[in-house]
PDB file of N, CA and C in Angstrom:
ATOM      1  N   UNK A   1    -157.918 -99.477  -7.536  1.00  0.00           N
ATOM      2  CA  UNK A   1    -156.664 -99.633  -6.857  1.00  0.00           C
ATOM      3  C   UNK A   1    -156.832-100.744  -5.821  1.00  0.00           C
ATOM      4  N   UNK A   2    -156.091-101.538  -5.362  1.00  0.00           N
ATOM      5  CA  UNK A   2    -155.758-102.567  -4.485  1.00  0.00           C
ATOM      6  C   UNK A   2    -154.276-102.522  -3.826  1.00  0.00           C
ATOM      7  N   UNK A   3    -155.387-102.662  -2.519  1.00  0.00           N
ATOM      8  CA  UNK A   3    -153.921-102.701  -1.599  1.00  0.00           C
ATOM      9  C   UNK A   3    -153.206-104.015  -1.743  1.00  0.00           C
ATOM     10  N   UNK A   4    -151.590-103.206  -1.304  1.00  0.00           N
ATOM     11  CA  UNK A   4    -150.871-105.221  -1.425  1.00  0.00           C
ATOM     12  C   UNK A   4    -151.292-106.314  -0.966  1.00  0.00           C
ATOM     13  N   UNK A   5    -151.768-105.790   0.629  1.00  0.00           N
ATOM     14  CA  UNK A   5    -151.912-106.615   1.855  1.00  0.00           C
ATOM     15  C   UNK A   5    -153.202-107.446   1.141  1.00  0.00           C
ATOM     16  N   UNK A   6    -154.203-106.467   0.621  1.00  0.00           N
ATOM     17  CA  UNK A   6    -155.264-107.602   0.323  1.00  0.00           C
ATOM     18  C   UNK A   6    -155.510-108.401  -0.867  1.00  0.00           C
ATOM     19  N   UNK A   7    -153.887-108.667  -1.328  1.00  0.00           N
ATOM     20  CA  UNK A   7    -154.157-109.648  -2.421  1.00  0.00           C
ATOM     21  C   UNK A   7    -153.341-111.187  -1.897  1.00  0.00           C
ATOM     22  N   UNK A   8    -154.770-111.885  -2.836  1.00  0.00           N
ATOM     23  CA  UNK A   8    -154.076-113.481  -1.762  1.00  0.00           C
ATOM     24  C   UNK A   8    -153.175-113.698  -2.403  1.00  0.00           C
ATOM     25  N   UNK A   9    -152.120-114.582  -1.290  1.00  0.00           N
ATOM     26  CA  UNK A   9    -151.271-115.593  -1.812  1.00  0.00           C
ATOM     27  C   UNK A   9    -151.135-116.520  -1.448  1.00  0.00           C
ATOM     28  N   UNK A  10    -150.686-117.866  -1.858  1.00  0.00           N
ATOM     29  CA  UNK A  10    -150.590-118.828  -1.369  1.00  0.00           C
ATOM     30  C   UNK A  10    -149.412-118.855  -0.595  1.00  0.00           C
ATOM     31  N   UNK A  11    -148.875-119.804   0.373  1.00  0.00           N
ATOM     32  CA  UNK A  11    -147.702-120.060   1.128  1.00  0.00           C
ATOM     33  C   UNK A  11    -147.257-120.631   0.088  1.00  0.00           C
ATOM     34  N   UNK A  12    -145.612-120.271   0.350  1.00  0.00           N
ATOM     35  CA  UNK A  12    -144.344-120.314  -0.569  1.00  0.00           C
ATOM     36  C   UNK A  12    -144.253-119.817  -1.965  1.00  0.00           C
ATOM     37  N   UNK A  13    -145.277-118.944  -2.402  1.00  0.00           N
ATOM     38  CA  UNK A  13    -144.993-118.404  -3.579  1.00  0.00           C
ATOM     39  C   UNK A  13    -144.160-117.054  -3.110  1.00  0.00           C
ATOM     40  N   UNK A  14    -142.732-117.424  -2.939  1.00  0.00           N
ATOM     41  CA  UNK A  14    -142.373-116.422  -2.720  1.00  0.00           C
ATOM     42  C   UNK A  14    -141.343-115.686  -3.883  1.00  0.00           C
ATOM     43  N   UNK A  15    -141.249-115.922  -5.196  1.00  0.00           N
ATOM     44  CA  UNK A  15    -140.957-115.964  -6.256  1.00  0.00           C
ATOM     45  C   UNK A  15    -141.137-114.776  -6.480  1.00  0.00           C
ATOM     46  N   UNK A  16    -140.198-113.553  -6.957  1.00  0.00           N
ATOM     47  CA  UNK A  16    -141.197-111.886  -7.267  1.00  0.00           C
ATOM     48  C   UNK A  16    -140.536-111.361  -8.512  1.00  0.00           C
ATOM     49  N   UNK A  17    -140.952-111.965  -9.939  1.00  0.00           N
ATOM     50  CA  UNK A  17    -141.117-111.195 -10.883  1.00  0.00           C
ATOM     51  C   UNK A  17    -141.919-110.845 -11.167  1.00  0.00           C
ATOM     52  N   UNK A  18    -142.319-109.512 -12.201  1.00  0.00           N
ATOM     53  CA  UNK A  18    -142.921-108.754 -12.779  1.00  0.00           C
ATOM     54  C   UNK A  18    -143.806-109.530 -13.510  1.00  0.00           C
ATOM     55  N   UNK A  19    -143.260-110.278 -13.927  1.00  0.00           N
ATOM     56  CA  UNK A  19    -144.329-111.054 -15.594  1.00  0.00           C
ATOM     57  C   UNK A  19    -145.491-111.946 -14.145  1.00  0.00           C
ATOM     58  N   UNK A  20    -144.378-113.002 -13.457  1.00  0.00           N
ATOM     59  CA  UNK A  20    -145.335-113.323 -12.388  1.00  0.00           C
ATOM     60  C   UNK A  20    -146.757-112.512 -11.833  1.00  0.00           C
ATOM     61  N   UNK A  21    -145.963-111.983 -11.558  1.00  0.00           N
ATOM     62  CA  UNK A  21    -147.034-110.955 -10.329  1.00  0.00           C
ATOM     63  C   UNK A  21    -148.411-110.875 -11.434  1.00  0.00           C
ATOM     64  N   UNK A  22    -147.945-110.037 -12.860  1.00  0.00           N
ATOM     65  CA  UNK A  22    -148.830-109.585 -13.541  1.00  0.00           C
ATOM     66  C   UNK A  22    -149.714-110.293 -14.035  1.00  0.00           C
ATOM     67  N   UNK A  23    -149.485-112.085 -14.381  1.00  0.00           N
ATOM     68  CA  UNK A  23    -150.162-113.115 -14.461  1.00  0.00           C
ATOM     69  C   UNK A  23    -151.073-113.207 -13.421  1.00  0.00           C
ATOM     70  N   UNK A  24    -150.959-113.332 -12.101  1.00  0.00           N
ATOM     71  CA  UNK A  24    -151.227-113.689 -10.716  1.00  0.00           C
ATOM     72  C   UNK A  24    -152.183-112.399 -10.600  1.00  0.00           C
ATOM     73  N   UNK A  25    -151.855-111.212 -11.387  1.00  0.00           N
ATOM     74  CA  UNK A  25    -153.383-110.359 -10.659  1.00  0.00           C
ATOM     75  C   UNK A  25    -154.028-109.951 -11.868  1.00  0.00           C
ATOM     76  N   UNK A  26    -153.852-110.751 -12.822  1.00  0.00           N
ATOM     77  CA  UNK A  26    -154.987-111.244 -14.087  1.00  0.00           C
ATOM     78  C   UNK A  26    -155.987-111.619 -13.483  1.00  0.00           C
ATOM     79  N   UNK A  27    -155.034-113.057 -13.034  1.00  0.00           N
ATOM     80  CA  UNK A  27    -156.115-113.870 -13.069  1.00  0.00           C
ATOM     81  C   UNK A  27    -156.709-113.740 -11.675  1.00  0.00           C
ATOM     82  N   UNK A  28    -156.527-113.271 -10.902  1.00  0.00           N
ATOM     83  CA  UNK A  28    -157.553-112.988  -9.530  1.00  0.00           C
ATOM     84  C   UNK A  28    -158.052-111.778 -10.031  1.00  0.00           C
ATOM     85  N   UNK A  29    -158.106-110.493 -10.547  1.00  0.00           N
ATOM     86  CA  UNK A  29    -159.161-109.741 -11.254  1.00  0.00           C
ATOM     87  C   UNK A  29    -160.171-110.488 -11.828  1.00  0.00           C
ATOM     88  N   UNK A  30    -159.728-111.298 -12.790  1.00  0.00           N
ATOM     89  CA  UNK A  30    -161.069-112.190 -13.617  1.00  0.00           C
ATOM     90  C   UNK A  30    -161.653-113.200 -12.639  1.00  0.00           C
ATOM     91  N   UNK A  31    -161.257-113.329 -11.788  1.00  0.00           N
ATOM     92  CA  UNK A  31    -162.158-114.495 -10.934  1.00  0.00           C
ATOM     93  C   UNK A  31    -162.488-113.341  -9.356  1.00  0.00           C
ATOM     94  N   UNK A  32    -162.279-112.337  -9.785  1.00  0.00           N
ATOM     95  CA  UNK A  32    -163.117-111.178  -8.831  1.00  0.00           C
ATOM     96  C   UNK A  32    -162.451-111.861  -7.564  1.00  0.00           C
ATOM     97  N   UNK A  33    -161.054-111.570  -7.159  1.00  0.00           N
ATOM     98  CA  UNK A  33    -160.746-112.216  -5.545  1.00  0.00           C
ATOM     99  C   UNK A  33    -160.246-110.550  -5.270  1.00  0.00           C
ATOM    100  N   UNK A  34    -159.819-109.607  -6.174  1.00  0.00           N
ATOM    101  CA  UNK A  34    -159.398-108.433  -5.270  1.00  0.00           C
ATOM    102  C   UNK A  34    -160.077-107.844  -4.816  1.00  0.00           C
ATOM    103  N   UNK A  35    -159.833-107.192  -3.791  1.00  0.00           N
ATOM    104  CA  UNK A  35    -160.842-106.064  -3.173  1.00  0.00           C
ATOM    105  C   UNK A  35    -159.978-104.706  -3.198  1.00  0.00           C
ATOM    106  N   UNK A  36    -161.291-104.319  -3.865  1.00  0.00           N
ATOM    107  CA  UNK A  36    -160.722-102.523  -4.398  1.00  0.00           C
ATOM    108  C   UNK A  36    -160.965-101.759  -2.930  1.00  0.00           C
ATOM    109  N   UNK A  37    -159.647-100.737  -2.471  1.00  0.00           N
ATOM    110  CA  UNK A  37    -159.901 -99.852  -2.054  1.00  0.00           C
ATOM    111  C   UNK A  37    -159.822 -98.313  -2.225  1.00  0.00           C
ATOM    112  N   UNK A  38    -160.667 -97.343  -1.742  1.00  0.00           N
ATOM    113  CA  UNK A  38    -160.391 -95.987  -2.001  1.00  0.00           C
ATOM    114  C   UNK A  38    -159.230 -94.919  -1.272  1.00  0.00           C
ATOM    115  N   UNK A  39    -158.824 -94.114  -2.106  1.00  0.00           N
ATOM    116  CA  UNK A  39    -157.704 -93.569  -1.820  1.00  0.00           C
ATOM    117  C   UNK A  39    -158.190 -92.481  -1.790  1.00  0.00           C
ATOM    118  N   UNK A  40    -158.100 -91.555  -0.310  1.00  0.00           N
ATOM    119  CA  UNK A  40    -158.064 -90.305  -0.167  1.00  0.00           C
ATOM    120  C   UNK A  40    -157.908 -88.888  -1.079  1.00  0.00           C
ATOM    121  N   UNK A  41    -158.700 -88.202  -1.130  1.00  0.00           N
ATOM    122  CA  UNK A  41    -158.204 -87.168  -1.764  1.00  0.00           C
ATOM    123  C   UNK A  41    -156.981 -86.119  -0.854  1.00  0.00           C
ATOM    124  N   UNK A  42    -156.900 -84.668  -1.212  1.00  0.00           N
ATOM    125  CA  UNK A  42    -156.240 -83.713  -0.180  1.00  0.00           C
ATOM    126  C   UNK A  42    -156.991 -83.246   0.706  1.00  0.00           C
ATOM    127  N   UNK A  43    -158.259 -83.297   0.513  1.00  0.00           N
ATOM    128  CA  UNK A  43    -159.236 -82.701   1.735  1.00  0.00           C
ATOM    129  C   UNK A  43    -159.421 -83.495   2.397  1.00  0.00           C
ATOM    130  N   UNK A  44    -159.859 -84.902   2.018  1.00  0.00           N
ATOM    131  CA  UNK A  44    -159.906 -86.012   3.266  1.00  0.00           C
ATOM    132  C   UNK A  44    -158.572 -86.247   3.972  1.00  0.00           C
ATOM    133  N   UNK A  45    -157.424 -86.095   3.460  1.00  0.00           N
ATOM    134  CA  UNK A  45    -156.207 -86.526   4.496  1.00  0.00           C
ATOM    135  C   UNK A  45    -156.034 -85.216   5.003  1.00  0.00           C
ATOM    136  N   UNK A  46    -156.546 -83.955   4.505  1.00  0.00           N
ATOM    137  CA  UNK A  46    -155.936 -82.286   5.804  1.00  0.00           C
ATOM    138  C   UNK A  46    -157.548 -82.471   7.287  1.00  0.00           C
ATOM    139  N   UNK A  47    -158.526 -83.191   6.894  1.00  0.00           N
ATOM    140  CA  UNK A  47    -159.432 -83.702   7.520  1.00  0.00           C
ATOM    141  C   UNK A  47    -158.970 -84.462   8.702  1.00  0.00           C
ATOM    142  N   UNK A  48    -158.162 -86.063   8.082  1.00  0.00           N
ATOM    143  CA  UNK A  48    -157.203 -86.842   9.073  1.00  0.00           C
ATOM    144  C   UNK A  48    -156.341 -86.347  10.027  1.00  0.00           C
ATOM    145  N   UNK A  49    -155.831 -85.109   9.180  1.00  0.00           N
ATOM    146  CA  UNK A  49    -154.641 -84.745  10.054  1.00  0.00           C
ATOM    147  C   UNK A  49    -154.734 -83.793  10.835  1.00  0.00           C
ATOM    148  N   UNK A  50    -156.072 -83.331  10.752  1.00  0.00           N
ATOM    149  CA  UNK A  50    -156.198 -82.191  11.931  1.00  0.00           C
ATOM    150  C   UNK A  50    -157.009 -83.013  12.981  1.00  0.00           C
ATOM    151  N   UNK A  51    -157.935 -84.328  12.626  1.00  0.00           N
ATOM    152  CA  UNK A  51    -158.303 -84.852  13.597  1.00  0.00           C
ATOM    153  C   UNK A  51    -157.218 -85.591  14.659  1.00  0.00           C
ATOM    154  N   UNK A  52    -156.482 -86.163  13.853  1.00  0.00           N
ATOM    155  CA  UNK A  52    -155.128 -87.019  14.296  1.00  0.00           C
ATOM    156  C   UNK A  52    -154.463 -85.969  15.289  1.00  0.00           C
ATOM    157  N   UNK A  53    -154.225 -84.442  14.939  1.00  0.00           N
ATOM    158  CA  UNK A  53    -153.696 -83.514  15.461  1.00  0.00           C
ATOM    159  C   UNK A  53    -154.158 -83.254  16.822  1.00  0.00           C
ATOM    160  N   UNK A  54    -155.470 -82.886  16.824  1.00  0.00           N
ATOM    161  CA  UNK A  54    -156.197 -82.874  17.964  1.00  0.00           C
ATOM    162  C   UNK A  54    -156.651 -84.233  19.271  1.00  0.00           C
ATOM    163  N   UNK A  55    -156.211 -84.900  18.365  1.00  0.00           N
ATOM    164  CA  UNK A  55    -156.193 -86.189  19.504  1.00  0.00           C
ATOM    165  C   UNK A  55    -155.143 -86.465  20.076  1.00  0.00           C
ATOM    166  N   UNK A  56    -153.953 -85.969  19.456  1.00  0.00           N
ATOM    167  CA  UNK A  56    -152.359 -85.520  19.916  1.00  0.00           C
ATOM    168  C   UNK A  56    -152.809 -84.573  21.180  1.00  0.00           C
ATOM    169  N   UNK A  57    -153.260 -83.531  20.771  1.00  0.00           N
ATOM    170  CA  UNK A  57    -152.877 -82.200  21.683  1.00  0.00           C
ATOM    171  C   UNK A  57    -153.995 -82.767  23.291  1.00  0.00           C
ATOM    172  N   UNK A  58    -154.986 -83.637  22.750  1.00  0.00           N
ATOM    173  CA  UNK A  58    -155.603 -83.530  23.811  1.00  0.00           C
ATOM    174  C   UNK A  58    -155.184 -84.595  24.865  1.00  0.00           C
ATOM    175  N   UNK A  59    -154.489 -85.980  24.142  1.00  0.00           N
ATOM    176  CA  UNK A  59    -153.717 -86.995  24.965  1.00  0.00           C
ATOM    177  C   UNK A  59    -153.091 -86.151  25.784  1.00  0.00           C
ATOM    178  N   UNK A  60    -151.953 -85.190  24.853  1.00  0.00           N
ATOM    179  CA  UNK A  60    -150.861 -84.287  25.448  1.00  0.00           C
ATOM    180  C   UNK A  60    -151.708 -83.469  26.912  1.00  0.00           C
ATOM    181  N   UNK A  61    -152.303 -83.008  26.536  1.00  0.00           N
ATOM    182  CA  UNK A  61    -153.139 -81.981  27.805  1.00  0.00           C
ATOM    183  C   UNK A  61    -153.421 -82.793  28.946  1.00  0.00           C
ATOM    184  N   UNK A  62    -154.079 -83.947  28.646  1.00  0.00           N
ATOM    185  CA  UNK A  62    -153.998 -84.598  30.213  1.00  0.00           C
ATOM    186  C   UNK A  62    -152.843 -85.040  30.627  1.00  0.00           C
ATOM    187  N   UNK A  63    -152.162 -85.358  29.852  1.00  0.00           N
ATOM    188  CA  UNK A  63    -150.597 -86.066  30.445  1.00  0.00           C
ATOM    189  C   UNK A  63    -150.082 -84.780  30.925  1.00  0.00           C
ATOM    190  N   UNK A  64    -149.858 -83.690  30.721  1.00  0.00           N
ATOM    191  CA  UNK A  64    -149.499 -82.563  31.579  1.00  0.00           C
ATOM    192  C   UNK A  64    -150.167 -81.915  32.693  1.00  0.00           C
ATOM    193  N   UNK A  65    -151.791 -82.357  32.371  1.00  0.00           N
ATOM    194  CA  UNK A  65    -152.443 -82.335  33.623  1.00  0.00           C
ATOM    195  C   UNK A  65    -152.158 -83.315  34.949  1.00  0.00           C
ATOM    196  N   UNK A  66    -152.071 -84.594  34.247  1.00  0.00           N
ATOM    197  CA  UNK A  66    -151.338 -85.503  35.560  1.00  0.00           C
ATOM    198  C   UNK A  66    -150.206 -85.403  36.090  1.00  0.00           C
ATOM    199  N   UNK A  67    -149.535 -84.686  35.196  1.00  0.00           N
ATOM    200  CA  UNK A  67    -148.177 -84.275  35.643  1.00  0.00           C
ATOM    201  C   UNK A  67    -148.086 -83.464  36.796  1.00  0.00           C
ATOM    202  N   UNK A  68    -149.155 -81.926  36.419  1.00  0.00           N
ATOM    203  CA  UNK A  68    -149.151 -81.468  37.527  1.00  0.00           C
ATOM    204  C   UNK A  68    -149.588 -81.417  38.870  1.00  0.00           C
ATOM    205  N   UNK A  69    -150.310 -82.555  38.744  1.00  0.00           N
ATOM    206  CA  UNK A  69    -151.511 -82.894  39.777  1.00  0.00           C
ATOM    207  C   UNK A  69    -150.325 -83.649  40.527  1.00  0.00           C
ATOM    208  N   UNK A  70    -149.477 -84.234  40.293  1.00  0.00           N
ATOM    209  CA  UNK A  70    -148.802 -85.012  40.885  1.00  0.00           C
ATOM    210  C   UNK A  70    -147.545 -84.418  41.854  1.00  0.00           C
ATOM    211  N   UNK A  71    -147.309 -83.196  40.812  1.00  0.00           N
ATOM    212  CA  UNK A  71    -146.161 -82.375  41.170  1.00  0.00           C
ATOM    213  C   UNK A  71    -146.876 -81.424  42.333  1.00  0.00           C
ATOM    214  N   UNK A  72    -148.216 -81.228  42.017  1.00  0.00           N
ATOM    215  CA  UNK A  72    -148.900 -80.576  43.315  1.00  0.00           C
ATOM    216  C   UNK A  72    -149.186 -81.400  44.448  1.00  0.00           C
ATOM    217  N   UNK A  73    -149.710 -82.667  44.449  1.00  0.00           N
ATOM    218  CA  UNK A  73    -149.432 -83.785  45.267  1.00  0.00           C
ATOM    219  C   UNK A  73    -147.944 -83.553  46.295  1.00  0.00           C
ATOM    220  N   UNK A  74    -146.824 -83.601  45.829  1.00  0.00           N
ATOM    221  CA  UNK A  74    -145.717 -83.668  46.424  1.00  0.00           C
ATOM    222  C   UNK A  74    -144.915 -82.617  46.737  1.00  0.00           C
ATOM    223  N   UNK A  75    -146.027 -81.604  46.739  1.00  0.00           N
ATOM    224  CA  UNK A  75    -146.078 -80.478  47.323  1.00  0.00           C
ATOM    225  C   UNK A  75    -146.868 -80.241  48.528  1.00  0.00           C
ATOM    226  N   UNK A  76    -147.872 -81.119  48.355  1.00  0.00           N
ATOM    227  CA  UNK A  76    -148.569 -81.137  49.523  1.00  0.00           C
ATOM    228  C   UNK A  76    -149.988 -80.155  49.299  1.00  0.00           C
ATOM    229  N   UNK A  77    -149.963 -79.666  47.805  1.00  0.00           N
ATOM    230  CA  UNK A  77    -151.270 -79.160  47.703  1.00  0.00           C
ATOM    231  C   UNK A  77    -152.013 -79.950  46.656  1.00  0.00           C
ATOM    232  N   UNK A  78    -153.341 -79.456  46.659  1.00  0.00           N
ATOM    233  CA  UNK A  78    -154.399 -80.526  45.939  1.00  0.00           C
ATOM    234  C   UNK A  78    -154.650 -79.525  44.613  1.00  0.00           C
ATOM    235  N   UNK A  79    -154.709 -79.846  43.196  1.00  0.00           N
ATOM    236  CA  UNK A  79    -155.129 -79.532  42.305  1.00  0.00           C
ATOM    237  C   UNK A  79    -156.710 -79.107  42.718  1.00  0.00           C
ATOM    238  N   UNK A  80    -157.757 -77.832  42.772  1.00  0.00           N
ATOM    239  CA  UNK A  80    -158.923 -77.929  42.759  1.00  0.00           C
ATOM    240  C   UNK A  80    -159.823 -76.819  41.768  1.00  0.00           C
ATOM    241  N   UNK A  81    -158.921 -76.967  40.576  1.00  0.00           N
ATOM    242  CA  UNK A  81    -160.062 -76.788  39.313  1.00  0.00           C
ATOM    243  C   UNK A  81    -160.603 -77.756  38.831  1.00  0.00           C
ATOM    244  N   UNK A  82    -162.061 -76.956  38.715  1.00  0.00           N
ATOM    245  CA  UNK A  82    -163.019 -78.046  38.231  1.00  0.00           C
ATOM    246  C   UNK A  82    -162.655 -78.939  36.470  1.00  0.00           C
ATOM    247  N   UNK A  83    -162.668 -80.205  36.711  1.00  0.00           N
ATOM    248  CA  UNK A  83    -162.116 -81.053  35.825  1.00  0.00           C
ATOM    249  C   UNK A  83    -162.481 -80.750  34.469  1.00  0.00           C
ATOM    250  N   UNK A  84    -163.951 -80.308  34.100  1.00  0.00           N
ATOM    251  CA  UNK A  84    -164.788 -80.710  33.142  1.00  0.00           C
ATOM    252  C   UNK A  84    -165.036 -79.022  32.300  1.00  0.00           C
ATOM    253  N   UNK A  85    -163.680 -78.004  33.101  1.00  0.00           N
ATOM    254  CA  UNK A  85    -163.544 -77.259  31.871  1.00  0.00           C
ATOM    255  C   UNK A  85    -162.602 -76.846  30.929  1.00  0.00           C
TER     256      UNK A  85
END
């Protein structure tokens, strides 16, 4: 499989038929210019998406932590739990 992005083109071939195209990635297959990439299975993308998930929740957690630190600020009291649990 090959992504779109990594197949060359020249400037101004901006021409898009089918027969074209299919000529055009002949012949860069036979002269080896594509670069194959791999496509995820379902376990590698529920993998992504729980990492992706957790980097959500944890952005989220400090942004509500600064929130309140701030809202305690203008209260006039100081946030003093220890940061690092």
């Amino acid at each position: 499989m090959v992504a779109p992005s990594l197949i060359p083109k020249r400037p101004g071939d901006r021409v898009k038929t089918n027969r074209r195209d299919a000529l055009s990635l002949v012949k860069l297959l036979r002269a080896g210019e594509l670069t194959a990439v791999w496509v995820p299975d379902r376990h590698h993308e529920a993998i992504r998406d729980l990492t992706r998930a957790r980097g959500t929740a944890a952005l989220d957690l400090r942004r509500k932590r600064q929130q309140m630190s701030a809202f305690l600020l203008r209260q006039g009291l100081h946030y003093s739990e220890n940061r690092h649990t």
